[in-house]
Protein backbone atom coordinates (compact mmCIF):
# COMPACT_ATOMS: atom_id res chain seq x y z
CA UNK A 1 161.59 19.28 129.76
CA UNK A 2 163.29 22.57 130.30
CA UNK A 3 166.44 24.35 128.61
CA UNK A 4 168.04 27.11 129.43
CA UNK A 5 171.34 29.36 128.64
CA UNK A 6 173.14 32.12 130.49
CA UNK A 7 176.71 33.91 129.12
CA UNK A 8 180.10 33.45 131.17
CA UNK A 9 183.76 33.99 130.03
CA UNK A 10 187.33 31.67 130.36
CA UNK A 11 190.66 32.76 130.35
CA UNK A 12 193.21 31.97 127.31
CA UNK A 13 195.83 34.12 128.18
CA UNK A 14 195.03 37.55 128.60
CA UNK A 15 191.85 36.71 126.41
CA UNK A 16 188.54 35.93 127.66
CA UNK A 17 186.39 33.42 125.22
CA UNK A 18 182.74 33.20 125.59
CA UNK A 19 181.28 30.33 126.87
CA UNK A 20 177.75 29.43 126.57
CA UNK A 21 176.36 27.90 129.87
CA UNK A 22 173.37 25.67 129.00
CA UNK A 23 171.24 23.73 131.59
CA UNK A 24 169.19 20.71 130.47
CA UNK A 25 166.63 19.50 132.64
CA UNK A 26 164.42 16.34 132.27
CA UNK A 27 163.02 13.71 133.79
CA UNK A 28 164.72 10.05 134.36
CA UNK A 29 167.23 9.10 137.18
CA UNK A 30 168.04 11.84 139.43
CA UNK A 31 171.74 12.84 138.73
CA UNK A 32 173.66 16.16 138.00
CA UNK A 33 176.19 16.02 134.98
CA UNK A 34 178.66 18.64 133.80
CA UNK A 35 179.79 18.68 130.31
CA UNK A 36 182.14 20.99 128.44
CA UNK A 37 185.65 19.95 128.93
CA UNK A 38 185.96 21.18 132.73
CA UNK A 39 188.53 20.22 135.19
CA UNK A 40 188.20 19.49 138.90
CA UNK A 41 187.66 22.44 140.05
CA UNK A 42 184.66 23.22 137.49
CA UNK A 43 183.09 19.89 138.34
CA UNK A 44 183.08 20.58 141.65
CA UNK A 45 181.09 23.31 140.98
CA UNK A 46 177.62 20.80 141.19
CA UNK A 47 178.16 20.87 145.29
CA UNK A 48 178.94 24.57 145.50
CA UNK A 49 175.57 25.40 143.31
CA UNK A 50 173.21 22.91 145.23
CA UNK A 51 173.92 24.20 148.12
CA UNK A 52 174.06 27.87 147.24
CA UNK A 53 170.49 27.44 145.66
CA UNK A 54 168.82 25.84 149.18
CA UNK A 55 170.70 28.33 151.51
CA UNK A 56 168.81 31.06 149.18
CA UNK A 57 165.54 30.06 149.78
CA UNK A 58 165.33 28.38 145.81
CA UNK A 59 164.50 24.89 145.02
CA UNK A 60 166.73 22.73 143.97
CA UNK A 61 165.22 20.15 141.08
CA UNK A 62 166.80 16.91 142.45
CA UNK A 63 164.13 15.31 141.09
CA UNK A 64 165.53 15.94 137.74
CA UNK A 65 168.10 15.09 135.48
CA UNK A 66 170.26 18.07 135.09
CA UNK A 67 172.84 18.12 132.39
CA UNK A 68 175.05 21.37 132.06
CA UNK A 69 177.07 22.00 129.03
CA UNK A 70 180.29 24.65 128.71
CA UNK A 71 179.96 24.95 125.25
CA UNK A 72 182.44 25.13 123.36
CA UNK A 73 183.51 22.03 124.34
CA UNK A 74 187.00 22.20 123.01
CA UNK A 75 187.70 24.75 125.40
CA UNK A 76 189.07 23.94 129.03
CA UNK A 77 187.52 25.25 131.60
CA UNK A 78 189.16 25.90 134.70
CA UNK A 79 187.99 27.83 138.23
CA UNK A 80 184.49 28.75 140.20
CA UNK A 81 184.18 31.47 137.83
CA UNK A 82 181.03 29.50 136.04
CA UNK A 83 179.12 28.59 139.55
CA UNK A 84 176.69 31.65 139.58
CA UNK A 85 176.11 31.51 135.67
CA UNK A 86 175.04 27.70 136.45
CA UNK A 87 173.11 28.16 139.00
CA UNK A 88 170.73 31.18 137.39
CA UNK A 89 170.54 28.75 134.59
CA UNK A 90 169.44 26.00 136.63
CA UNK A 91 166.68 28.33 138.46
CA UNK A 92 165.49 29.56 134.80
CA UNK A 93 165.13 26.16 133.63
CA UNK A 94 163.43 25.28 136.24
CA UNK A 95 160.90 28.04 136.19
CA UNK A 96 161.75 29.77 139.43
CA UNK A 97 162.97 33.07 137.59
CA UNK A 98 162.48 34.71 134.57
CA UNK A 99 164.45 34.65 130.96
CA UNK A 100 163.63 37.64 129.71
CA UNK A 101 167.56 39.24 130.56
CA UNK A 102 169.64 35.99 130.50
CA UNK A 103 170.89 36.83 126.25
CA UNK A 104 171.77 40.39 127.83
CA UNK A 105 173.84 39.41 130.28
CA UNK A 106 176.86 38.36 131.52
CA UNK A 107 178.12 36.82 134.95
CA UNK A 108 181.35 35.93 136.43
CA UNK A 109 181.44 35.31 140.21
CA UNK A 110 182.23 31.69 142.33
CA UNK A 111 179.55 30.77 144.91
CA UNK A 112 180.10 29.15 148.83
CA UNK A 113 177.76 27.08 149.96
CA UNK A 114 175.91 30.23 151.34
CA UNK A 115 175.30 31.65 148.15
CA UNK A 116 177.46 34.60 148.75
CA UNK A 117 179.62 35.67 145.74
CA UNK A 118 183.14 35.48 145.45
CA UNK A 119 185.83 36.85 143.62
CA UNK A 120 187.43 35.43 140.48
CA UNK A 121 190.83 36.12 138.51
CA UNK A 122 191.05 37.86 135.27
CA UNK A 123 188.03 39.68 135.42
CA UNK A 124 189.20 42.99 134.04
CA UNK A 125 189.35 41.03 130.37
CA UNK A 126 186.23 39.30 130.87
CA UNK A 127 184.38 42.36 131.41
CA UNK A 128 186.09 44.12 128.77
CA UNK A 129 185.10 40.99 126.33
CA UNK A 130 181.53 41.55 127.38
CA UNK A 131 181.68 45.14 126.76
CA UNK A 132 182.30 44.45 122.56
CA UNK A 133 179.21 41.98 123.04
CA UNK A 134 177.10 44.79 124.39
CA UNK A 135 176.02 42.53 127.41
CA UNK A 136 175.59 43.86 131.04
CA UNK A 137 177.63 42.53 133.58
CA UNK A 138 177.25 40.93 137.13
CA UNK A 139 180.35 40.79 139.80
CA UNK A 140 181.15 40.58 143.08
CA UNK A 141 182.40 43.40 145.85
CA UNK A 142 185.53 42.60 145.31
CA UNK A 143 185.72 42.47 141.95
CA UNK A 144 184.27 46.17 141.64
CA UNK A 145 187.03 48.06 142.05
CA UNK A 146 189.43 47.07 138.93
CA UNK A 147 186.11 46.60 137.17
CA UNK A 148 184.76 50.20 137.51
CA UNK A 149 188.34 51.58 136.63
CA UNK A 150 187.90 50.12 133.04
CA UNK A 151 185.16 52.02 132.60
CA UNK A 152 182.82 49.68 132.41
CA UNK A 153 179.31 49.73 133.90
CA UNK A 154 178.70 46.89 135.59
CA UNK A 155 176.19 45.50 138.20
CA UNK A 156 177.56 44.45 141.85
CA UNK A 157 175.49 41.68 143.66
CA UNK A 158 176.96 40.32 147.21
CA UNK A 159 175.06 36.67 147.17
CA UNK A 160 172.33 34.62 144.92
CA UNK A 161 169.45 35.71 146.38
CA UNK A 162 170.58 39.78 145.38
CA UNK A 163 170.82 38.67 141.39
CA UNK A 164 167.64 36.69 141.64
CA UNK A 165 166.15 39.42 142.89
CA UNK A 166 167.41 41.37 139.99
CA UNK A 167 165.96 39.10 137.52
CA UNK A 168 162.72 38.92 138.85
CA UNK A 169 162.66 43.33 138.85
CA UNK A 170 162.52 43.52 142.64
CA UNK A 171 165.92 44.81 143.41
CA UNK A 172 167.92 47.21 141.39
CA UNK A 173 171.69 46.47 141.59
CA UNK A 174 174.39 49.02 142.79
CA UNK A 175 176.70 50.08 140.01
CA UNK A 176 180.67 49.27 140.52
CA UNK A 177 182.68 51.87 141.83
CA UNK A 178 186.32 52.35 141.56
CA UNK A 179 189.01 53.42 144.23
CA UNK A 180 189.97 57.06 144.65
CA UNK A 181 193.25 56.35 142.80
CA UNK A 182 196.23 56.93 144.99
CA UNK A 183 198.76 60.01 143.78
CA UNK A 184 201.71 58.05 141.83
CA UNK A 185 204.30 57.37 144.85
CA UNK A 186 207.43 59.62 145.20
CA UNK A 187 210.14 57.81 143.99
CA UNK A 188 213.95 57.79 145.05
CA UNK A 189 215.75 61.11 143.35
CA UNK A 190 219.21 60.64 141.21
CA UNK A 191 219.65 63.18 143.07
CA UNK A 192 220.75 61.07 146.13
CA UNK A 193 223.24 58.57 144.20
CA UNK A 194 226.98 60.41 144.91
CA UNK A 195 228.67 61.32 141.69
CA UNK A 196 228.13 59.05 138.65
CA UNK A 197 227.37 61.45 136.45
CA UNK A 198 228.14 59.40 133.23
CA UNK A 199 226.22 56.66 134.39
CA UNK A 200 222.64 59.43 135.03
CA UNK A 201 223.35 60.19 131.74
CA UNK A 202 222.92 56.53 130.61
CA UNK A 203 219.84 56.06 132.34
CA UNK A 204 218.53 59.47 130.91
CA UNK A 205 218.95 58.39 127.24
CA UNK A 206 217.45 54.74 127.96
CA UNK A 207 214.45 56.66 129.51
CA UNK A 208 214.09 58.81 126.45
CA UNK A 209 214.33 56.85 124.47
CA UNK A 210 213.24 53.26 125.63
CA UNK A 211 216.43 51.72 125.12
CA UNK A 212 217.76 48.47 127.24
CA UNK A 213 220.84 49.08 129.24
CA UNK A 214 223.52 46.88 131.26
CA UNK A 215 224.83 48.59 133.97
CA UNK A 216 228.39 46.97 134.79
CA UNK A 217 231.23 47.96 137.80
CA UNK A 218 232.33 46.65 141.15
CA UNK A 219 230.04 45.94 144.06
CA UNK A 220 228.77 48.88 145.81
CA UNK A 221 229.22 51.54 143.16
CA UNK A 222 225.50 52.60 143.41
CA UNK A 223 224.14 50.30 140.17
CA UNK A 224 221.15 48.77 142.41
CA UNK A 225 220.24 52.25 143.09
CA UNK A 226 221.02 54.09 139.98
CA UNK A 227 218.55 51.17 138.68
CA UNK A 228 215.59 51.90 141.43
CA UNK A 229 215.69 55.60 140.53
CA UNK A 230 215.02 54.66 136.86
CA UNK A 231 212.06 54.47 137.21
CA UNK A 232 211.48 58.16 138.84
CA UNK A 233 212.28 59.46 134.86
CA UNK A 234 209.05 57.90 133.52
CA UNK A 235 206.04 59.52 132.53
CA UNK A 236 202.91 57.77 133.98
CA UNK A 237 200.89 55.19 132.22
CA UNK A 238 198.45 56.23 129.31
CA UNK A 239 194.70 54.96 130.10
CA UNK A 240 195.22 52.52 127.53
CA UNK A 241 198.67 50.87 128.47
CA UNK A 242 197.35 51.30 132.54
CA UNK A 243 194.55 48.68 131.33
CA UNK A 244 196.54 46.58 129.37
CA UNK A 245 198.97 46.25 132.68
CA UNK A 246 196.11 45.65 135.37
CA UNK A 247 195.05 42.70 132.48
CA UNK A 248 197.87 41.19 133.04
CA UNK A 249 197.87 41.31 136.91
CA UNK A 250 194.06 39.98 136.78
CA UNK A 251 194.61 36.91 135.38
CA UNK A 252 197.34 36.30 137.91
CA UNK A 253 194.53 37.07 140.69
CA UNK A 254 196.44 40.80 141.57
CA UNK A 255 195.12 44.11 142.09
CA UNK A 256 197.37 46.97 141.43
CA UNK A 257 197.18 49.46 143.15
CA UNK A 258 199.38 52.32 141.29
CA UNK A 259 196.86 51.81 138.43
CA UNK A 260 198.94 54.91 135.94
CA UNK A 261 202.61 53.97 137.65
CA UNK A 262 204.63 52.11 135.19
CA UNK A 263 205.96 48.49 136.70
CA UNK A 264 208.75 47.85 138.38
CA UNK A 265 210.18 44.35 138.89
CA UNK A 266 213.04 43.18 140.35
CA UNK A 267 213.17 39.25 140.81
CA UNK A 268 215.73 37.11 142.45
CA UNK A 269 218.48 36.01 140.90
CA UNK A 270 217.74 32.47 141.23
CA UNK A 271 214.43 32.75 139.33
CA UNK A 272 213.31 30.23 137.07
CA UNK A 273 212.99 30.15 133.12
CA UNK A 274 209.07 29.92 133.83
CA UNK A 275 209.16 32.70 136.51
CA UNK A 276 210.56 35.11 134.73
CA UNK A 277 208.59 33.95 131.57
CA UNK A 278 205.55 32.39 132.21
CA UNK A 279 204.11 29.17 132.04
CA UNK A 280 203.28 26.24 134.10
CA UNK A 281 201.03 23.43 133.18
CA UNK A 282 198.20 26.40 133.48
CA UNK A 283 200.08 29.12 131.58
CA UNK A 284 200.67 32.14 133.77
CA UNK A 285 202.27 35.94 133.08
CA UNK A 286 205.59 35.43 133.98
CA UNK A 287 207.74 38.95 134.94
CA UNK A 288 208.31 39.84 131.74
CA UNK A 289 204.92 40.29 131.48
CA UNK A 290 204.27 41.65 134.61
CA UNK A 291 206.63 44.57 133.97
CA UNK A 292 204.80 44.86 130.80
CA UNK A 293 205.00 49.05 129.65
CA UNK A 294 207.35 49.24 132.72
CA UNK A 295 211.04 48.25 133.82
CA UNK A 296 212.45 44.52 134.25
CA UNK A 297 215.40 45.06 136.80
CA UNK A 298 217.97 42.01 136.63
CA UNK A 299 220.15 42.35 139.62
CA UNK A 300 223.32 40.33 139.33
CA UNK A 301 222.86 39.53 135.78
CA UNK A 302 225.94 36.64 135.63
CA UNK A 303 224.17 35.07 138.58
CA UNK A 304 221.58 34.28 136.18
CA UNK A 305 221.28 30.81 134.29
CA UNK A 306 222.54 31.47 131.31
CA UNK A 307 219.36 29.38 129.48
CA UNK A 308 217.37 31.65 131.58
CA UNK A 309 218.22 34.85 129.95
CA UNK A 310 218.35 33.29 127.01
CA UNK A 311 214.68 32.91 126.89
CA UNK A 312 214.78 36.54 127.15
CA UNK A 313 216.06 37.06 123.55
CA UNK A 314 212.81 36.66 121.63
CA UNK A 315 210.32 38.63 123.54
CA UNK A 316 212.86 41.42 124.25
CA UNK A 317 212.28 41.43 120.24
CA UNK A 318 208.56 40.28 119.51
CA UNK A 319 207.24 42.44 122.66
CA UNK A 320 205.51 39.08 123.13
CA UNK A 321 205.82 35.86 124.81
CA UNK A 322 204.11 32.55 123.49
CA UNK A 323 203.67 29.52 125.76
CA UNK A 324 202.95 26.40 123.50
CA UNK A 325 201.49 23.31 125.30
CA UNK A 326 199.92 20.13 124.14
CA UNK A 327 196.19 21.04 123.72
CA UNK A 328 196.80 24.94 123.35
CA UNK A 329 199.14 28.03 122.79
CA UNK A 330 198.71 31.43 125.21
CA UNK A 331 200.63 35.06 124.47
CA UNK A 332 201.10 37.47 126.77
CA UNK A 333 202.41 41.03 126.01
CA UNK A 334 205.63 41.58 127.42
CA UNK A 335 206.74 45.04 125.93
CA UNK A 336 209.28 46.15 128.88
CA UNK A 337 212.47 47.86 129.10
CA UNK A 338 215.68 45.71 130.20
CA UNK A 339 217.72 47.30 132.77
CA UNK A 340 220.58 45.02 133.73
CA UNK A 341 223.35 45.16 136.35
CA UNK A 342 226.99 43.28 137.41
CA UNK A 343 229.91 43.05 138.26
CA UNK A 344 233.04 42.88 135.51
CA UNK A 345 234.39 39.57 137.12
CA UNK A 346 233.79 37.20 139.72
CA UNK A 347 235.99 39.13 142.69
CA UNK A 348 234.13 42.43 141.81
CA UNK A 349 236.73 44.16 140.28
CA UNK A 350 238.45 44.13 136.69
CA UNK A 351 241.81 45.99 137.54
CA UNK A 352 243.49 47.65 139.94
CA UNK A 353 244.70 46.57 143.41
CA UNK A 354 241.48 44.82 144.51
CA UNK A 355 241.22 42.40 141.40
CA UNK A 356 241.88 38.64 142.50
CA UNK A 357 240.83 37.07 138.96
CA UNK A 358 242.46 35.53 136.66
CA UNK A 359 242.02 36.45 133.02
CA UNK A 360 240.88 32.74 132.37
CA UNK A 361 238.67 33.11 135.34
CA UNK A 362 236.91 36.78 134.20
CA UNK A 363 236.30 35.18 130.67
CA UNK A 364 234.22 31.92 131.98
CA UNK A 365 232.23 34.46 134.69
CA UNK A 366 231.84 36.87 131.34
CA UNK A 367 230.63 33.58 129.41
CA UNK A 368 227.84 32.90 131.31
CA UNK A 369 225.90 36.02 129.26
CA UNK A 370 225.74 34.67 125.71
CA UNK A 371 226.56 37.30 122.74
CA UNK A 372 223.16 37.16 121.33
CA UNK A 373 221.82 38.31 124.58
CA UNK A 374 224.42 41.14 125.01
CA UNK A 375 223.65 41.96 121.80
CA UNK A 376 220.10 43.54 122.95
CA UNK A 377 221.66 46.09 125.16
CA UNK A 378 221.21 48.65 123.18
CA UNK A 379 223.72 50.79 125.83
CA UNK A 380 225.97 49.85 128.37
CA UNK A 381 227.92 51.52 131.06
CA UNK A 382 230.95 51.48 133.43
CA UNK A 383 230.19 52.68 136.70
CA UNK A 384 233.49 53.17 138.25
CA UNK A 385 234.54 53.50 141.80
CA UNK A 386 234.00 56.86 142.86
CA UNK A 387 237.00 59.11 142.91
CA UNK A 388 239.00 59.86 147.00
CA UNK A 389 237.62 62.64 148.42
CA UNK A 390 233.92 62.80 147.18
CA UNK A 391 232.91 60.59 150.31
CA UNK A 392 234.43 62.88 152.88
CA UNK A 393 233.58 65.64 151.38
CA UNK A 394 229.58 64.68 151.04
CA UNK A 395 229.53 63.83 154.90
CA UNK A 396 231.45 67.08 155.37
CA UNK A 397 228.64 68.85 153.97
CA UNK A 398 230.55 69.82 150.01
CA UNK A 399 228.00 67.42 148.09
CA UNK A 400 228.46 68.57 144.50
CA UNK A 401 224.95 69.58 143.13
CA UNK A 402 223.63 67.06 141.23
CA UNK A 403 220.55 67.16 138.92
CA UNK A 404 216.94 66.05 140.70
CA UNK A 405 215.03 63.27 139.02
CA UNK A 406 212.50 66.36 137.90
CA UNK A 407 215.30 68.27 136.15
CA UNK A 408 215.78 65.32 134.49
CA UNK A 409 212.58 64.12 133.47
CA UNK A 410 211.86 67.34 131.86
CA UNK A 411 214.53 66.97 129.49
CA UNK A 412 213.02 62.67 128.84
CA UNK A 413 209.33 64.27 128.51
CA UNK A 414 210.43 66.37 126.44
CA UNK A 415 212.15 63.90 124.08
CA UNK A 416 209.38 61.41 124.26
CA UNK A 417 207.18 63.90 122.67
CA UNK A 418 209.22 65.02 120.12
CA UNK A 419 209.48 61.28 119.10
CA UNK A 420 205.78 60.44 119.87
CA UNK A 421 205.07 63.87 117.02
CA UNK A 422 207.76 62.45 114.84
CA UNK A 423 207.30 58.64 114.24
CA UNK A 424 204.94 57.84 116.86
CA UNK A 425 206.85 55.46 118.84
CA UNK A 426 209.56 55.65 120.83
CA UNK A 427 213.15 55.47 119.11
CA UNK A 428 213.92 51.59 120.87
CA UNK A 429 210.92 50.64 118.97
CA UNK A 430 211.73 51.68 115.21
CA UNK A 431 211.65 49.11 112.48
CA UNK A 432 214.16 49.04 109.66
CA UNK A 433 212.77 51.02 107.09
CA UNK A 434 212.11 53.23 109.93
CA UNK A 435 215.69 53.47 110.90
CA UNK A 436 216.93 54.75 107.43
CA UNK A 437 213.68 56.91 107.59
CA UNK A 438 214.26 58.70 110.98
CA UNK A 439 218.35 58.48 111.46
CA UNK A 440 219.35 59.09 108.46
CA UNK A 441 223.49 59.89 108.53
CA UNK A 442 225.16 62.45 106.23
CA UNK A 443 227.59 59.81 103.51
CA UNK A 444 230.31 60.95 105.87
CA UNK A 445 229.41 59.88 109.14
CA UNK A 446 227.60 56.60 107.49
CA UNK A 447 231.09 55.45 106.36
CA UNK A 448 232.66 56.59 109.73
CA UNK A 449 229.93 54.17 111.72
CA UNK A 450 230.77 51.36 109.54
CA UNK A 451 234.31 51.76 109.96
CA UNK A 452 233.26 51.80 113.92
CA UNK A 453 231.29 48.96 113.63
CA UNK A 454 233.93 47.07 111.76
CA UNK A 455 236.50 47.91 114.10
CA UNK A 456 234.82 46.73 117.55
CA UNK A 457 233.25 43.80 115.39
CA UNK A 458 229.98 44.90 116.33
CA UNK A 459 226.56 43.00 114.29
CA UNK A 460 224.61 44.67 112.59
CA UNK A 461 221.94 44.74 115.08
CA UNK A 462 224.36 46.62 116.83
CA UNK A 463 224.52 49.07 113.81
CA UNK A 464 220.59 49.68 114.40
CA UNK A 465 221.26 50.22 118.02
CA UNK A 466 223.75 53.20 117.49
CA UNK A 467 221.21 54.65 114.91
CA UNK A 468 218.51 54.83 117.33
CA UNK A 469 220.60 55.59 120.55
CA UNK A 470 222.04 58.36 118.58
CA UNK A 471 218.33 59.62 117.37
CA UNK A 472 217.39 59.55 121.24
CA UNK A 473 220.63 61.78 122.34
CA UNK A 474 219.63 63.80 118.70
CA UNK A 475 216.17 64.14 120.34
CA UNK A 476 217.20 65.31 123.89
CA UNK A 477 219.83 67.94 122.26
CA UNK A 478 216.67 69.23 120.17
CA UNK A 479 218.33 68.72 116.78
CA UNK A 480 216.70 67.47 113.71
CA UNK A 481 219.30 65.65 112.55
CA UNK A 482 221.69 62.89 113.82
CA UNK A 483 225.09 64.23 113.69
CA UNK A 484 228.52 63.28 114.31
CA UNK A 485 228.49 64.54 117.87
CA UNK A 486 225.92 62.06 118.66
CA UNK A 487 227.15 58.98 116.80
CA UNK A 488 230.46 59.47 119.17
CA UNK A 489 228.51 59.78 121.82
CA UNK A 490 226.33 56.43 121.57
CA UNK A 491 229.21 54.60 120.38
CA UNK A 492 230.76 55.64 124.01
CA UNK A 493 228.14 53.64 125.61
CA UNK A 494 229.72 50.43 124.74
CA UNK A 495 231.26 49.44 127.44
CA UNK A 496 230.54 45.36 127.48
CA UNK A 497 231.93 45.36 123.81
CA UNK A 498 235.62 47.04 124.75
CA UNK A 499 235.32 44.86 128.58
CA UNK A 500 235.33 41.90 126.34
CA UNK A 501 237.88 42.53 123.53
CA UNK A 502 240.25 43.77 126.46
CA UNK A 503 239.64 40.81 128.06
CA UNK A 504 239.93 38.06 125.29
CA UNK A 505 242.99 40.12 124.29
């Protein structure tokens, strides 16, 4: 009778719990039983592991009884990710290698029926979970790269017969080494969207600081790419927020690439509640938490179901997401910035010549975007039509100058750090107490922002969301203090609010 235990890691989310991979053998009818709460695709691990321990020149005991348990039980188990931990296991118990660094390590890999490793998902918080054990850790090739670039040191083996050799002190495994990072990718210039200047200056508070922002006009106006050159004001990821991001992408199976360039994403229109979410009967990230610490880009934001967007409301609050299913619950971060574009009615245009709609017809297509959810745009913009002449004149060769992205980002960096000194946090992200700590208003101007407020019939989230758009512009200007200046200012980005009292008017 032999018994014998090796360390792996599931997934819960973006959380990695530690299971304990025992191995049983003893004598009685031949079989092979796995225990533990797997599904299919961990019970089909037995045929992977029998034959990846012949084709490696091991014995396989199927003279035994072999019982493997995924302790704790209560925990599903789901993947190839615990193949090579079983089949060490199974070659300790049965005395063909060595215990003596099985409690000081840690392996995730799936096997073929070669014995070659192969790659598994969500490895970046397995090995980080590992790390805080202070166990070693075992992957495959493929796995090295977003491994090494947690920092990490971990072992890389390409088959069975490498990590047996390990074991028994013959081989010495290569460390994991990360790829030579790509610089961030040039990004489209505000310098290239004609005119619009009111609309840059928008997107230059929201990057400052952090703010969401609905971008509303007639088709072909330049929202789409006012909204892709967002993201070419951002600084670059922190080490910390680069590794929560890549995470998130690992448990989906992805690699990024741009490991320090902030997310963008950008889905269709016709996405689902659990697309843009997450979930599934195997919760998965959806894009909210894929553009976690980046930009969420809703294109043709009426177009949207309105239950869809809905589901938006809470994490756009919590910076979370929880997915609640029968036998467990599963958060993902999803701390991203809204970015939202559309048109004012359902020809395109709200006035003017060119407008075919009805009043009764631009209320139901403005209807479709609940208040609550307007309510989170903390700013919100017309981009007009731009005025006759500016065409002609930019393919004459007149372009007025505009300011580059880079002018631009100086002024956001800038901001960003005075906020980061102050309260550290950007301004979108201020609590209450915070508010009245940070934007605090002369009695004056307090009485003339309720009197605003009152006026537009604004909420009183709304009132927060003046306060700390006001504190950003404050910020950029390099003043201390909110003034009066800058309350005018924020309350100018209302645009949705005054679209919809003319409207219902």
């Amino acid at each position: 009778m032999a018994l014998a235990s090796l360390y792996c890691r599931a997934l819960s989310g973006v959380d990695a719990p530690e299971v304990l991979v025992e191995v049983h053998l003893s004598t009685g009818l031949p079989s092979f039983s796995l225990v533990g709460l797997p599904e299919t695709s961990v019970k089909e691990a037995k045929e992977r592991v029998r034959s990846a321990i012949t084709n490696s020149n091991f014995k396989f005991p199927f003279n035994k009884k072999i019982t493997v348990n995924l302790a704790p039980a209560n925990l599903a188990k789901e993947g190839g990710r615990f193949d090579l931990a079983i089949a060490l296991a199974i070659l300790i118990a049965s005395e063909q290698l060595s215990d003596n660094k099985s409690q000081q390590l840690e392996c995730f890999a799936e096997l073929t029926l070669a014995g070659d490793l192969r790659p598994v998902d969500g490895v970046i918080p397995c090995v980080l979970a590992a790390k805080s054990a202070n166990r070693a850790v075992i992957v495959c090739p493929e796995n090295q790269h977003e491994t090494a670039l947690t920092g990490v040191e971990a072992s890389v083996a390409s088959n069975l017969s490498d990590v047996c050799a390990f074991f028994q002190a013959l081989k010495v495994l290569p460390k994991a080494l990360a790829k030579e990072q790509p610089l961030l990718k040039q990004q489209p210039d505000m310098c290239d969207v004609l005119g619009q200047e009111q609309a840059k200056r928008v997107l230059e508070i929201a990057a400052a600081g952090g703010h969401n922002t609905l971008l509303v006009g007639p088709p072909g106006t330049g929202k789409s790419m006012l909204a892709e050159r967002f993201m070419s004001l951002l600084p670059p990821l922190c080490e910390k927020h680069a590794l929560q991001t890549a995470a998130i992408y690992s448990v989906c199976g992805k690699e990024r690439e741009d490991w320090y360039q902030a997310p963008y994403r950008s889905p269709h229109h016709s996405a689902s509640s659990v697309a843009l979410v997450g979930g599934g009967g195997k919760p998965k990230p959806g894009e909210i938490s894929l553009s976690h610490r980046g930009v969420l880009f809703l294109d043709e934001l009426a177009e949207f179901p309105r239950a869809v967007l809905d589901s938006l409301r809470q994490p756009l609050e919590t910076n979370k997401v929880t997915i609640s299913r029968a036998a467990n619950q599963v958060t993902f971060p999803a701390h991203f910035q809204l970015i939202g574009a559309m048109n004012p009615s359902p020809c395109g245009h709200i006035s003017g010549d060119l407008r075919r709609s009805t009043p009764d017809q631009v209320l139901r297509y403005l209807g479709r975007l609940s208040g609550p959810f307007l309510d989170r745009f903390s700013l919100s913009i017309m981009v007009p039509l731009l005025p006759k002449g500016v065409l002609a004149a930019s393919q004459a060769g007149n372009k007025a100058k505009s300011e580059s992205s880079a002018e631009i980002k100086k002024r956001v960096l800038k901001a960003r750090d005075l906020q980061v000194q102050r309260q550290d946090k950007l301004n979108h992200n201020l609590s209450t107490q915070e508010i009245s700590d940070f934007c605090r208003l002369s009695e004056t101007d307090a009485l003339f922002l309720e009197e605003a407020i009152n006026k537009m019939g604004l909420s009183i989230r709304a009132w927060h969301s003046l306060l700390k758009v006001a504190r950003s512009i404050a910020d950029l200007a390099e003043s201390d203090r909110v003034e009066r200046h800058h309350l005018l200012e924020s309350l100018n980005y209302r645009a949705m609010d005054r679209l919809l009292k003319s409207v219902s008017s």
